[in-house]
Protein backbone atom coordinates (compact mmCIF):
# COMPACT_ATOMS: atom_id res chain seq x y z
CA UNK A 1 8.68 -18.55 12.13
CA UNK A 2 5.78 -16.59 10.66
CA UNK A 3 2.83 -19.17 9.56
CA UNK A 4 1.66 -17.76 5.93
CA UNK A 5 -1.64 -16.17 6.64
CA UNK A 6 -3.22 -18.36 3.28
CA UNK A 7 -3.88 -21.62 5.68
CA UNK A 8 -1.31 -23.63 4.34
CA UNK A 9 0.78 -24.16 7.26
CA UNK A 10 3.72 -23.12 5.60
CA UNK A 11 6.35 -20.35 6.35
CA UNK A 12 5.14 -17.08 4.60
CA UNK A 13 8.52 -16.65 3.84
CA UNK A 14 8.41 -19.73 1.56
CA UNK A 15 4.74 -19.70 0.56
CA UNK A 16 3.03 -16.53 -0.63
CA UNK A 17 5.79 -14.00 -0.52
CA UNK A 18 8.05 -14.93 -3.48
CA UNK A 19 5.02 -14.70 -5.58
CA UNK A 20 3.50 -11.06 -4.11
CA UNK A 21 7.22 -9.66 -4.43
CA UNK A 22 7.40 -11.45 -8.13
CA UNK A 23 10.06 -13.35 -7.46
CA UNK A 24 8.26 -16.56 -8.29
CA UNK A 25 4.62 -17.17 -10.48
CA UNK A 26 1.45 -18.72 -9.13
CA UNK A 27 1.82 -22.28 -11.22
CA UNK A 28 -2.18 -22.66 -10.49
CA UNK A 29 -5.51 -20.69 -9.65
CA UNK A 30 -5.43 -22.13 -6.23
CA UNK A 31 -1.47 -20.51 -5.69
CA UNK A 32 -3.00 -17.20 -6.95
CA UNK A 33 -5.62 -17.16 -4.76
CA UNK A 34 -3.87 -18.02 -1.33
CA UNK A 35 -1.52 -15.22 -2.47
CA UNK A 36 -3.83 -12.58 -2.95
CA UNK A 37 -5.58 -13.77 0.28
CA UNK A 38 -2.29 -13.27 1.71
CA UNK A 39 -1.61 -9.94 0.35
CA UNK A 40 -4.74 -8.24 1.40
CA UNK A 41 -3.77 -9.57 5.16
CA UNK A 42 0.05 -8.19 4.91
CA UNK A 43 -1.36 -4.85 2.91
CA UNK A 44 0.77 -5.41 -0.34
CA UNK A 45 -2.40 -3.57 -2.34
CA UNK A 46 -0.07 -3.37 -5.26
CA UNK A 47 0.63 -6.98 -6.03
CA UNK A 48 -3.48 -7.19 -5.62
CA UNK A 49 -4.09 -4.71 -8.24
CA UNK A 50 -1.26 -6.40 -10.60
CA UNK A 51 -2.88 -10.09 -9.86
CA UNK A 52 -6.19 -8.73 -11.10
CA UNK A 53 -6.48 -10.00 -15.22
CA UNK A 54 -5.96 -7.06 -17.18
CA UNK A 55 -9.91 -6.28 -18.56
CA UNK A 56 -10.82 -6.62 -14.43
CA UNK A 57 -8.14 -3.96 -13.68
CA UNK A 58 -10.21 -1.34 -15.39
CA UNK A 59 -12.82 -1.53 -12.83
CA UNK A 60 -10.26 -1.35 -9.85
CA UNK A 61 -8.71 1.95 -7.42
CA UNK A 62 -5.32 1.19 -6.00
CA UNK A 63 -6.98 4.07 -2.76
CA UNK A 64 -9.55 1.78 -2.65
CA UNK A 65 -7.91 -1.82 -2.55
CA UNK A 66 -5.30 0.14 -0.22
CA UNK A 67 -8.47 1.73 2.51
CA UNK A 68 -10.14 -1.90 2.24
CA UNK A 69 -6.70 -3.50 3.22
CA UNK A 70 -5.69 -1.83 5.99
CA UNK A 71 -9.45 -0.88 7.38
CA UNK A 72 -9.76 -5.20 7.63
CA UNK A 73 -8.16 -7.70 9.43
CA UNK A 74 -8.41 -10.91 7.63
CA UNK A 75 -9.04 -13.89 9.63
CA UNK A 76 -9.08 -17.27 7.90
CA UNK A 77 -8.93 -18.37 4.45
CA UNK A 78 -10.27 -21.97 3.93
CA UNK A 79 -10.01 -23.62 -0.12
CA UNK A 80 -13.80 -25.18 -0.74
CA UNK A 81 -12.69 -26.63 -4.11
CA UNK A 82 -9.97 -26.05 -6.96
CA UNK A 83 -11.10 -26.92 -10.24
CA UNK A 84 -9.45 -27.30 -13.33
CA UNK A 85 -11.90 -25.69 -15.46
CA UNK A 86 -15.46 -24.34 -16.05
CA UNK A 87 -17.52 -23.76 -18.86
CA UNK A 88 -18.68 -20.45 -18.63
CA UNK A 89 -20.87 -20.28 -21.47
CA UNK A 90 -20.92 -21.95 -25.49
CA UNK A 91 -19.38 -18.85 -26.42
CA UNK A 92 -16.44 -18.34 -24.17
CA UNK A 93 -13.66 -20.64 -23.13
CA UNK A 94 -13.52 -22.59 -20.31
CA UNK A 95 -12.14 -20.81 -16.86
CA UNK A 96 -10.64 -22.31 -13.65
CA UNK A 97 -12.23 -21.50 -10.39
CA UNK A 98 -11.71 -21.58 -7.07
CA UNK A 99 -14.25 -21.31 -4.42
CA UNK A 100 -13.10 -20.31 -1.38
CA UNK A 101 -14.39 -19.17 2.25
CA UNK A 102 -12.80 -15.99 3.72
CA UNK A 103 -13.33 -14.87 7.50
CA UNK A 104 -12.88 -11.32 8.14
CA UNK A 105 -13.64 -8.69 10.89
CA UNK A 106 -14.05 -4.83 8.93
CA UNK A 107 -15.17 -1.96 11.85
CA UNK A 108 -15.30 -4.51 14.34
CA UNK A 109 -18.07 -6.71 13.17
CA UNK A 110 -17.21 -10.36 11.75
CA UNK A 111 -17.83 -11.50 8.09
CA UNK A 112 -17.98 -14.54 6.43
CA UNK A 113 -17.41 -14.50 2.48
CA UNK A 114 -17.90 -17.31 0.38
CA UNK A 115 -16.93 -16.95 -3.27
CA UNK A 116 -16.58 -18.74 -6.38
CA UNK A 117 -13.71 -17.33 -8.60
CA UNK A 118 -12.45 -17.69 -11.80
CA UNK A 119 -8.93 -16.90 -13.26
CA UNK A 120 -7.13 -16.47 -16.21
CA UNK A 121 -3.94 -16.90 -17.76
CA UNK A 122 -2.33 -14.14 -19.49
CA UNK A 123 0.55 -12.12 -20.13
CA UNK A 124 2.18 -15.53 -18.94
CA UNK A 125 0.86 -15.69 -15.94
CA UNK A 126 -2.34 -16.37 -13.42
CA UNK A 127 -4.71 -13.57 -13.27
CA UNK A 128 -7.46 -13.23 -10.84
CA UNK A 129 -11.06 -12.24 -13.90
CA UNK A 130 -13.57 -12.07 -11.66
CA UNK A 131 -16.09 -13.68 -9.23
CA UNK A 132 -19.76 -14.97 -7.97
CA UNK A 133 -20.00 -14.62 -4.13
CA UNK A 134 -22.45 -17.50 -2.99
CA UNK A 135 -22.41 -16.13 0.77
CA UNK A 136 -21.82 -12.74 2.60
CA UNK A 137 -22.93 -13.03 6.12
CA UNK A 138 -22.08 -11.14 9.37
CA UNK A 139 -21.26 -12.97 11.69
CA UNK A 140 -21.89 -12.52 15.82
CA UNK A 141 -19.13 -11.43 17.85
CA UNK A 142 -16.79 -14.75 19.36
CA UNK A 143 -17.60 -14.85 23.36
CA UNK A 144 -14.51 -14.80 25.53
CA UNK A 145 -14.06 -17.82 25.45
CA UNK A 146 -15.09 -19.25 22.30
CA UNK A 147 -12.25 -20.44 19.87
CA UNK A 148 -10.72 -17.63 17.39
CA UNK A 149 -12.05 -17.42 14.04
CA UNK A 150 -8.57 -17.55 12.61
CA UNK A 151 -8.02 -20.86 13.58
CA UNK A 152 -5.44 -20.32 15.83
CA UNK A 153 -6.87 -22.74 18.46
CA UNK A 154 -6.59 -19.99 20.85
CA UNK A 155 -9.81 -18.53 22.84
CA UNK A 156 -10.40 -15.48 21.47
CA UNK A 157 -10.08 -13.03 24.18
CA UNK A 158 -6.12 -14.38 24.21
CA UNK A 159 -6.36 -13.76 20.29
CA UNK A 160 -8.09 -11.44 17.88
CA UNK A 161 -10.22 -10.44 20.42
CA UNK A 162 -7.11 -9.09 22.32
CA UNK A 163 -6.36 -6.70 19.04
């Protein structure tokens, strides 16, 4: 059994990939999140770029969404909050968001990512707008010994550190 790399303790098979092969929706933000999440750790750049709302596309390279994916091995995801909605401003509607943590290592140094997202529904569906990261921090190296990053409860010279 293959955990789903979104933290949920679930079987990927049964979590994230119905949705990133679009066999099943995201019902919520927090679904579309952990499935993106999951995507960028299994390399499935396409569903990425497709999960992204259609004005945020614009701004977006498959090449590049496809180098950052497979130059990073993500880590960790950990769900801060989920909320319903947001006012983003008197003029615009009100937005989900979900603020999440990500742990990643990119050219062997360690990162730590929080961000605040918001989402979108359209075209009958989630859509991943945009985003305000709160943290971006590099992280030291684990020792030997120290527990893994990815939460594996393994040290992490038997873990990542073994990659």
């Amino acid at each position: 059994m293959t955990l789903c790399p979104c933290g949920s303790k679930k079987e990927y098979l049964n979590c994230c990939l119905p949705i990133i092969k679009g066999d099943k929706k995201a019902r919520t933000p927090e679904q579309l999140m952990r499935s993106r999440y999951s995507a960028y750790a299994k390399k499935c750049t396409d569903y990425i770029y497709e999960s992204y709302a259609i004005e945020s596309q614009k701004a977006q390279s498959l090449d590049k969404l496809s180098s950052w994916a497979h130059e990073t091995q993500w880590l960790n995801l950990e769900i801060n909050a989920a909320s319903l909605f947001e006012q983003h401003s008197s003029s615009t509607p009100y937005l989900p968001t979900v603020d999440f943590t990500a742990y990643y290592c990119h050219e062997n140094n360690f990162f730590k990512m929080r961000e605040n997202s918001r989402f979108i529904f359209e075209g009958l569906q989630w859509r991943y707008l945009d985003g305000d990261i709160v943290e971006h921090i590099e992280l030291p190296t684990p020792k030997r010994n120290d527990l893994c990053l990815c939460q594996s409860s393994k040290k992490f010279k038997r873990c990542c550190g073994n990659k």
